[in-house]
C-alpha atoms as a PDB file:
ATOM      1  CA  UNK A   1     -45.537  12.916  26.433  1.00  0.00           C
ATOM      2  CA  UNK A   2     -41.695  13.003  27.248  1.00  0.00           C
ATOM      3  CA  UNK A   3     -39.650  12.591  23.639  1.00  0.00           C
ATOM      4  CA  UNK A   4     -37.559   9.432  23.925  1.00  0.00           C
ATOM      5  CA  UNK A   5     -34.129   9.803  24.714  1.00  0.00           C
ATOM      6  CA  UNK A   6     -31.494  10.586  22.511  1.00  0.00           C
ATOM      7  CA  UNK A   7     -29.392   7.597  21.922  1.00  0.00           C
ATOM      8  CA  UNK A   8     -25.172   7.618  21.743  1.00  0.00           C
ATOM      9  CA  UNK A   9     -24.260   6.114  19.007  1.00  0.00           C
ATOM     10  CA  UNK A  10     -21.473   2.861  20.206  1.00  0.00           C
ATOM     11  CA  UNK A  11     -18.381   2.466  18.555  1.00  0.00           C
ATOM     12  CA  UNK A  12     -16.847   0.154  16.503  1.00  0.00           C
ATOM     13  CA  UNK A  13     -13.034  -0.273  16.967  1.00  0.00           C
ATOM     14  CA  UNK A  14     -11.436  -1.745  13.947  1.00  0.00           C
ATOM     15  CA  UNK A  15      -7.556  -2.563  14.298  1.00  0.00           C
ATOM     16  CA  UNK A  16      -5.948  -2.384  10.834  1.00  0.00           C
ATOM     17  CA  UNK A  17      -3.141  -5.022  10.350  1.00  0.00           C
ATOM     18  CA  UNK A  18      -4.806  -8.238  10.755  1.00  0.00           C
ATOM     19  CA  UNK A  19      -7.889  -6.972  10.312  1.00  0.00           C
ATOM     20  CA  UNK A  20      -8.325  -4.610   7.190  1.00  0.00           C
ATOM     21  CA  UNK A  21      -4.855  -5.505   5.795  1.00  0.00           C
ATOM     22  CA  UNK A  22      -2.716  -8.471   6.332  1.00  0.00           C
ATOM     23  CA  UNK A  23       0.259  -8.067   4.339  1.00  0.00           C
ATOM     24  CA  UNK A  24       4.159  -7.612   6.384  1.00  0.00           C
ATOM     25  CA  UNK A  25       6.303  -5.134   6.160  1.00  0.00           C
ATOM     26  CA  UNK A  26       8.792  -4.912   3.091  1.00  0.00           C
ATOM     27  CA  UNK A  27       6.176  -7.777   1.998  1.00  0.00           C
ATOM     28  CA  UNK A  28       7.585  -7.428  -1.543  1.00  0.00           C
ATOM     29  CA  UNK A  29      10.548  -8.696  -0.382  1.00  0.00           C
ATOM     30  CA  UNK A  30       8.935 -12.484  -0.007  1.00  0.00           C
ATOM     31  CA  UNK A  31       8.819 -12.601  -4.111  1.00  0.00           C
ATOM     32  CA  UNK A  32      11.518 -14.919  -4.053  1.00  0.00           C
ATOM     33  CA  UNK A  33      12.354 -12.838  -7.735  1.00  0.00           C
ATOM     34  CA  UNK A  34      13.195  -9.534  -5.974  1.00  0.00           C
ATOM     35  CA  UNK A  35      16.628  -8.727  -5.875  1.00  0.00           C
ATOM     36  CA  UNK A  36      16.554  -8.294  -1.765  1.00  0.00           C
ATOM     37  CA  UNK A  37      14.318 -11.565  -1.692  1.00  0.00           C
ATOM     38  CA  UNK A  38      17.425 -13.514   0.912  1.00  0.00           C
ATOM     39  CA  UNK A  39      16.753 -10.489   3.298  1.00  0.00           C
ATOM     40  CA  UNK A  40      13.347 -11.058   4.103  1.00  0.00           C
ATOM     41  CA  UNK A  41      13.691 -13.736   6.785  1.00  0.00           C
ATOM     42  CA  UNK A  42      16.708 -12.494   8.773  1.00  0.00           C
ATOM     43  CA  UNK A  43      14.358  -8.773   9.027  1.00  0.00           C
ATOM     44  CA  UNK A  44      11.384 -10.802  10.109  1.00  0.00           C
ATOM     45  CA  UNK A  45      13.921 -12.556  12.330  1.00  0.00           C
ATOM     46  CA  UNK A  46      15.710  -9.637  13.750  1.00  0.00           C
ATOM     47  CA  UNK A  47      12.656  -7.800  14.590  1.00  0.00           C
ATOM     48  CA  UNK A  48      10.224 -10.275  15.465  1.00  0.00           C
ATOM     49  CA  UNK A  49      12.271 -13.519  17.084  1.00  0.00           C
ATOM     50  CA  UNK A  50      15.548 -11.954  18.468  1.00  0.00           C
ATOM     51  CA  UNK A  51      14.780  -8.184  19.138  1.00  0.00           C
ATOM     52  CA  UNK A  52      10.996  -7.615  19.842  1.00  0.00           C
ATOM     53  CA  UNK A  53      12.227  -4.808  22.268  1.00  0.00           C
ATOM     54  CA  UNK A  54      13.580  -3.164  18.850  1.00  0.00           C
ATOM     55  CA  UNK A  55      10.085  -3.958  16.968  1.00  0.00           C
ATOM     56  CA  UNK A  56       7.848  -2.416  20.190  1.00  0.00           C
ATOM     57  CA  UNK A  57       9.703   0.689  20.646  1.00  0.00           C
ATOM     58  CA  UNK A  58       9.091   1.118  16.541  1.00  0.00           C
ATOM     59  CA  UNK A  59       6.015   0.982  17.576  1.00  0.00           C
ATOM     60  CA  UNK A  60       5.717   3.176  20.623  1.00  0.00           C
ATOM     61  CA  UNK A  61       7.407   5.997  18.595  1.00  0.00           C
ATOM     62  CA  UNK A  62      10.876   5.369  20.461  1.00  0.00           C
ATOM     63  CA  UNK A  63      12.552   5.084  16.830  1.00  0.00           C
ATOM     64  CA  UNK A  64      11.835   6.081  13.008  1.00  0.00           C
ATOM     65  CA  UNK A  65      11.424   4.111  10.485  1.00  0.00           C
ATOM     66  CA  UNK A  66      14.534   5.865   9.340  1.00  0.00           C
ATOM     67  CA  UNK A  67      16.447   4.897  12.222  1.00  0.00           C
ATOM     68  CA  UNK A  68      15.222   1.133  11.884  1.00  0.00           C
ATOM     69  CA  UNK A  69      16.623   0.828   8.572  1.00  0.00           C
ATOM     70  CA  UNK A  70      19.917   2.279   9.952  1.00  0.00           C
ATOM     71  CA  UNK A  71      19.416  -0.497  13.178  1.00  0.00           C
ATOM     72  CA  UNK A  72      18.849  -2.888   9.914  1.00  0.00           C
ATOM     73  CA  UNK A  73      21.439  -2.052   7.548  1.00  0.00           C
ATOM     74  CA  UNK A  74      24.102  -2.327  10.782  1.00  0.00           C
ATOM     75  CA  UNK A  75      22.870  -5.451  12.407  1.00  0.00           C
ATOM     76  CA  UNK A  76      21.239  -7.630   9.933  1.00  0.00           C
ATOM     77  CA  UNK A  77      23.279  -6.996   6.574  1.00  0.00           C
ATOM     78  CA  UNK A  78      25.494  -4.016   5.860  1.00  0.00           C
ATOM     79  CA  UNK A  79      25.820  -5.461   2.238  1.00  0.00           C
ATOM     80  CA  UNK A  80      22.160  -4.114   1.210  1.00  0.00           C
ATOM     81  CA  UNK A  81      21.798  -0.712  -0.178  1.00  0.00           C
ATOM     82  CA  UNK A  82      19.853   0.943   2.481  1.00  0.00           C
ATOM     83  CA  UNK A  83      18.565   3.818   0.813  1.00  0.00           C
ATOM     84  CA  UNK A  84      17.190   1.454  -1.225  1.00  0.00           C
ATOM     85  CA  UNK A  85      15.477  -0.804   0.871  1.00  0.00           C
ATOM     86  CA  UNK A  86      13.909   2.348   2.436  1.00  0.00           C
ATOM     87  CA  UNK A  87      12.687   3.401  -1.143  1.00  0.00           C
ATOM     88  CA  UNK A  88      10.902  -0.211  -0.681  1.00  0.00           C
ATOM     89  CA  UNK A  89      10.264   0.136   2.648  1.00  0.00           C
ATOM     90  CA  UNK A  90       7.868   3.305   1.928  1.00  0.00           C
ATOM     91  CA  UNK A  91       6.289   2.232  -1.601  1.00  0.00           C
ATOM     92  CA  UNK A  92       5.245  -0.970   0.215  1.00  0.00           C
ATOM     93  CA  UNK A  93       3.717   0.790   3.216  1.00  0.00           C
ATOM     94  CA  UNK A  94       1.939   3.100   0.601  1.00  0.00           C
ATOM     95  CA  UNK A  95       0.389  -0.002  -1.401  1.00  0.00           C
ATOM     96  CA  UNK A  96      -0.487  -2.868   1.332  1.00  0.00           C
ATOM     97  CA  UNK A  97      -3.515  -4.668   0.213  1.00  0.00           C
ATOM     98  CA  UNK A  98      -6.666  -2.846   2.158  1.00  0.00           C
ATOM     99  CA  UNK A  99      -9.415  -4.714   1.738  1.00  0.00           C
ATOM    100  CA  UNK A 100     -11.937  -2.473  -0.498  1.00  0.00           C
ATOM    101  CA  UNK A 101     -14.984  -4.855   0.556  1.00  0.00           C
ATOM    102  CA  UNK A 102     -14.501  -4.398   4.212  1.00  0.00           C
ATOM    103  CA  UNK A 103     -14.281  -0.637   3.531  1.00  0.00           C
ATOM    104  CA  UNK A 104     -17.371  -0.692   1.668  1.00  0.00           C
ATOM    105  CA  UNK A 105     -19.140  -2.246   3.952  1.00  0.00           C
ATOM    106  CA  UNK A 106     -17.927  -0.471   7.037  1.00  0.00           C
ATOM    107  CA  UNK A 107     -18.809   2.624   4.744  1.00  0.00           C
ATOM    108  CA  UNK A 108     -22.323   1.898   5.631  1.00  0.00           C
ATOM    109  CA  UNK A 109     -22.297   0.919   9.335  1.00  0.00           C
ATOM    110  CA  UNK A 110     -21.418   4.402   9.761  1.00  0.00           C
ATOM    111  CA  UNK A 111     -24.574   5.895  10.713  1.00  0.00           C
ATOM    112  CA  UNK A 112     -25.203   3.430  13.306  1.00  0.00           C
ATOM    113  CA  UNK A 113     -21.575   3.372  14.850  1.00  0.00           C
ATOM    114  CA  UNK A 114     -18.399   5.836  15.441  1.00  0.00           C
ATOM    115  CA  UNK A 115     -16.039   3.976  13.260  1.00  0.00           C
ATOM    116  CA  UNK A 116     -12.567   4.393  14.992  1.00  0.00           C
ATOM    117  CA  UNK A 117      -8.750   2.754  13.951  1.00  0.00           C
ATOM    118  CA  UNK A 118      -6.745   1.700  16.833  1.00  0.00           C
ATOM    119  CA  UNK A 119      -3.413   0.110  15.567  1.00  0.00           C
ATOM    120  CA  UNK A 120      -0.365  -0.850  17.243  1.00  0.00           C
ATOM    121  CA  UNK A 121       1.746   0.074  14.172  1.00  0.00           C
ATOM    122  CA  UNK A 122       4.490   2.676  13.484  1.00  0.00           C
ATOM    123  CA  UNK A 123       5.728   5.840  12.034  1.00  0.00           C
ATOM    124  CA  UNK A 124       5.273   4.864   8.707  1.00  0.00           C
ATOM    125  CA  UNK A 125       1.434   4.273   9.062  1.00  0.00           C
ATOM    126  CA  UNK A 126       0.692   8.161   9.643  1.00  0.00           C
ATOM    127  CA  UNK A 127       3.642   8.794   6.787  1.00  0.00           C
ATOM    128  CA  UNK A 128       2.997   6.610   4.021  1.00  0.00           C
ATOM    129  CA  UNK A 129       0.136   4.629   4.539  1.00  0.00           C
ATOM    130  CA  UNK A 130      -2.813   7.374   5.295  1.00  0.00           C
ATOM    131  CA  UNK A 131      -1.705   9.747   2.969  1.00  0.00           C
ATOM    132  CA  UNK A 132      -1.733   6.941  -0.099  1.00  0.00           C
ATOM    133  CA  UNK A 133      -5.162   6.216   0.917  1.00  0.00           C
ATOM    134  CA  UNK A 134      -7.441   9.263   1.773  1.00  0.00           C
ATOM    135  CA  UNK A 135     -10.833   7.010   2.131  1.00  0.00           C
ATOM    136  CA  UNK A 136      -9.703   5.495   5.669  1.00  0.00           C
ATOM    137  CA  UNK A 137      -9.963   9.180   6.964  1.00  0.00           C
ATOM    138  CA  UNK A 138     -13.173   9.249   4.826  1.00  0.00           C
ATOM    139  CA  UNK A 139     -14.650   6.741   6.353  1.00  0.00           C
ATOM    140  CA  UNK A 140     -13.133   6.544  10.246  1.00  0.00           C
ATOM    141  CA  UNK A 141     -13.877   9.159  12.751  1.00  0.00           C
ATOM    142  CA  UNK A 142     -10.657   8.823  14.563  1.00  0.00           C
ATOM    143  CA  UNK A 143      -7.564   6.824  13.977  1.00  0.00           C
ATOM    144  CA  UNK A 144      -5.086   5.901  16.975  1.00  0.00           C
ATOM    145  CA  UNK A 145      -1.488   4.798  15.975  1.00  0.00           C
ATOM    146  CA  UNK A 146       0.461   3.577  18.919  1.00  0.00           C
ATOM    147  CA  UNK A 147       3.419   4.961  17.448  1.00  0.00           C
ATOM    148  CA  UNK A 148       2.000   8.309  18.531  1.00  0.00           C
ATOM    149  CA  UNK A 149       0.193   7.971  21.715  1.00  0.00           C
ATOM    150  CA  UNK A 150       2.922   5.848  23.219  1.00  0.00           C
ATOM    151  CA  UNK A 151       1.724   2.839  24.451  1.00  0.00           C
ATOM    152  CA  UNK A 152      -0.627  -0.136  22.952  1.00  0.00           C
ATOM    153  CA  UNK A 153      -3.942  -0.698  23.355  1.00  0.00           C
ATOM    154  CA  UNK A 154      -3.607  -3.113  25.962  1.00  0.00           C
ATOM    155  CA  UNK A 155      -1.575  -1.208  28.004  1.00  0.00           C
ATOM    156  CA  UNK A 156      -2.885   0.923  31.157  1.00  0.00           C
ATOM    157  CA  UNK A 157      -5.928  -1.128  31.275  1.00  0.00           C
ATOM    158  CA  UNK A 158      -7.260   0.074  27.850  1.00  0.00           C
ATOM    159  CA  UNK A 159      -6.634   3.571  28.606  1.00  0.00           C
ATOM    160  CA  UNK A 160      -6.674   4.319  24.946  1.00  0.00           C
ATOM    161  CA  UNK A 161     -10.506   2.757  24.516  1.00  0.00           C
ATOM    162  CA  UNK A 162     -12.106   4.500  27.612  1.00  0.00           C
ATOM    163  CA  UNK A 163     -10.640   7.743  26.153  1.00  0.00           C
ATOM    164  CA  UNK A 164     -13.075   7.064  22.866  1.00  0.00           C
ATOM    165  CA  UNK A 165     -15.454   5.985  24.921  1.00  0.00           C
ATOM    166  CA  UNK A 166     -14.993   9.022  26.797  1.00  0.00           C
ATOM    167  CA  UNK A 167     -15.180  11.428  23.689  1.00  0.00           C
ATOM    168  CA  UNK A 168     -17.698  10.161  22.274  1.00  0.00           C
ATOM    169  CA  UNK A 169     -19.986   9.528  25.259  1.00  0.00           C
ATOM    170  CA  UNK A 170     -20.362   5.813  24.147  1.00  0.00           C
ATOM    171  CA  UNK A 171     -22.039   3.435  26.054  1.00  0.00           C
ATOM    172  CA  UNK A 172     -18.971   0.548  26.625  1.00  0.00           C
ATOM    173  CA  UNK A 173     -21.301  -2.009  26.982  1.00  0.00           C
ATOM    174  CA  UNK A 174     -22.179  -1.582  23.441  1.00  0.00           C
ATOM    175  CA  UNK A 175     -19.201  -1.021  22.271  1.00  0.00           C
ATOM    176  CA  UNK A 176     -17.283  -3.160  19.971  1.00  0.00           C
ATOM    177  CA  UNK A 177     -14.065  -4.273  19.008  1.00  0.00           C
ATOM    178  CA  UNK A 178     -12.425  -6.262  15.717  1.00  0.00           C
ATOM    179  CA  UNK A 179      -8.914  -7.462  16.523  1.00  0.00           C
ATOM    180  CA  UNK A 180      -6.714 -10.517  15.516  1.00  0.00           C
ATOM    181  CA  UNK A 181      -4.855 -10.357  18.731  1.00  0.00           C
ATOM    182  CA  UNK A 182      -6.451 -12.396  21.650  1.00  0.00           C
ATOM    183  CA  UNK A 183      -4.524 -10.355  24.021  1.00  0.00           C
ATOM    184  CA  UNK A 184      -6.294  -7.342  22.831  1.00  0.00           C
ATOM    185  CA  UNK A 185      -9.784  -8.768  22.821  1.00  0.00           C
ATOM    186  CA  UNK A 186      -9.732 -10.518  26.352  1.00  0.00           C
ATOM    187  CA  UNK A 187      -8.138  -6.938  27.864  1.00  0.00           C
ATOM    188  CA  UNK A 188     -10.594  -5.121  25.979  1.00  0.00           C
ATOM    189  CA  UNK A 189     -13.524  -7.077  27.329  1.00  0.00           C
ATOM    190  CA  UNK A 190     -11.937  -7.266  31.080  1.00  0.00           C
ATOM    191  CA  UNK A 191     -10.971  -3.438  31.072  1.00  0.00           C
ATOM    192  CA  UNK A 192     -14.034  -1.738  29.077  1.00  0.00           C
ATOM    193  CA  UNK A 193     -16.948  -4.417  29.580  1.00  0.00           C
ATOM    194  CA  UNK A 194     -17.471  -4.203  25.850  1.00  0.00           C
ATOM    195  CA  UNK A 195     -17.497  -7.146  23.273  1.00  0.00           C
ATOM    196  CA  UNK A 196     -14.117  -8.208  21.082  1.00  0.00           C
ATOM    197  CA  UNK A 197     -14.480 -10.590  17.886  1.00  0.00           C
ATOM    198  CA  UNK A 198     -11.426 -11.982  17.467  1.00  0.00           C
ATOM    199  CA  UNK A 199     -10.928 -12.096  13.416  1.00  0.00           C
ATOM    200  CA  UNK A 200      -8.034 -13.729  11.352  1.00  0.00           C
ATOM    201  CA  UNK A 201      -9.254 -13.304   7.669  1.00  0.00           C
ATOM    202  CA  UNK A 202     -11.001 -10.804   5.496  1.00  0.00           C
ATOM    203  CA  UNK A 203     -13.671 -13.516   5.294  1.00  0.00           C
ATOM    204  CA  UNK A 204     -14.147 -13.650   9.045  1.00  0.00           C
ATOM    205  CA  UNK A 205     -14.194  -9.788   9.089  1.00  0.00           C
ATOM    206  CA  UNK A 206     -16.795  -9.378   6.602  1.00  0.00           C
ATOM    207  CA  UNK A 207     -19.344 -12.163   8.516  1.00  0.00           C
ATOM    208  CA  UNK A 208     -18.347 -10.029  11.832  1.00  0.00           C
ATOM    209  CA  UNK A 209     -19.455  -6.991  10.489  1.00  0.00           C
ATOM    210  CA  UNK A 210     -22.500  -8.932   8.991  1.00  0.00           C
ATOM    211  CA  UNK A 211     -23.690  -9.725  12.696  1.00  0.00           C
ATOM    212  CA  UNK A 212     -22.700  -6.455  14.250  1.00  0.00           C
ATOM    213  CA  UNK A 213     -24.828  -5.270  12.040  1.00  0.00           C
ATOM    214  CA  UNK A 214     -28.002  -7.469  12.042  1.00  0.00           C
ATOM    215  CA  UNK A 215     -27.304  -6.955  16.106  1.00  0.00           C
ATOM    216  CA  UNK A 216     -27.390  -3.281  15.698  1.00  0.00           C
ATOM    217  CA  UNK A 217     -30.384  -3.385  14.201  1.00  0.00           C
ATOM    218  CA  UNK A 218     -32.442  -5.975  16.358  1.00  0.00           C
ATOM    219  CA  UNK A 219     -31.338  -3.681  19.693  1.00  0.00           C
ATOM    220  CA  UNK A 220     -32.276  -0.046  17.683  1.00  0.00           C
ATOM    221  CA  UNK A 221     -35.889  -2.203  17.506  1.00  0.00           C
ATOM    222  CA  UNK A 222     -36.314  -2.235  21.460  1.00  0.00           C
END
């Protein structure tokens, strides 16, 4: 009798803002107590509303998080002490609130599925963020930052997911991916043939994960 063949294990992509944190940048400026609290909105606004060029080259690794503040200090308000508002800038990136249950419970998915981070997210992820919390790595095979691969995960018809796929000779049909940006689930359905479960809470993560799972386990039955 012919052993039964080996099975690839899928993966499960996991964005990270949105998804297993949901806190903003400089998001202890919005205490309406901090000293730089009347910043806040014209940043958000700057970046977000009236320069999203700005924001997605941050993000593509076209600028620093250095050089933003500079872009920030010059555009927005050149009253602020920018050294200081870095000094913010880095201790918030270093404490955003990752949610310990979704760890934990992606902590045990992890002999089912190839746990990979894909993040459209910046310089400061790979700088401050990691490094301030060593069990992401612990847990997550890979982890993609857009910041250094140059482009989103969108773009180039998903290149960045059938690379994974790729690498870890993944089945895309069973492959999965949690997102909070429709954009990002629809192209990653089109472009891989894979499923996307589009999640806006920590609560819709952790009932995502709870049928991912109970679906891992009803297909590892056939």
């Amino acid at each position: 009798m012919n052993p039964a063949p080996i099975k690839k294990k899928p993966i499960l992509f996991v964005d990270f803002h949105g998804v297993l944190s949901y806190k903003p940048f400089w998001f202890s400026l919005q205490d309406t107590a901090h000293p730089l609290h009347n910043i806040f909105a014209p940043i958000q606004k700057y970046l977000l509303k009236d320069n999203p060029s700005v924001f997605k080259d941050w993000m593509h690794g076209h600028y620093t998080s250095e050089e933003i503040h500079d872009i920030l200090s010059r555009e927005v308000n050149d009253k602020f002490d920018r050294d200081e508002l870095f000094k913010i800038f880095i201790k918030d990136c270093e404490n955003l609130d990752i949610s310990k249950k979704i760890l934990d419970y992606l902590e045990q998915m992890k002999n089912s599925y190839h746990l990979i981070i894909t993040t459209d997210n910046a310089d400061s992820f790979n700088r401050f963020t990691l490094p301030a919390n060593p069990r992401i790595k612990e847990i997550f095979d890979d982890v993609s930052n857009s910041c250094n691969v140059g482009y989103s995960k969108k773009d180039h018809n998903c290149i960045l997911f059938h690379s994974y796929i790729k690498k870890y000779k993944a089945d895309p049909t069973q492959c999965i991916l949690l997102d909070d940006s429709p954009r990002n689930c629809s192209s990653f359905e089109k472009h891989t043939n894979g499923k996307a479960i589009q999640v806006n809470s920590e609560t819709e993560v952790l009932n995502a994960l709870v049928g991912i799972k109970k679906g891992f386990q009803e297909l590892a039955k056939e």
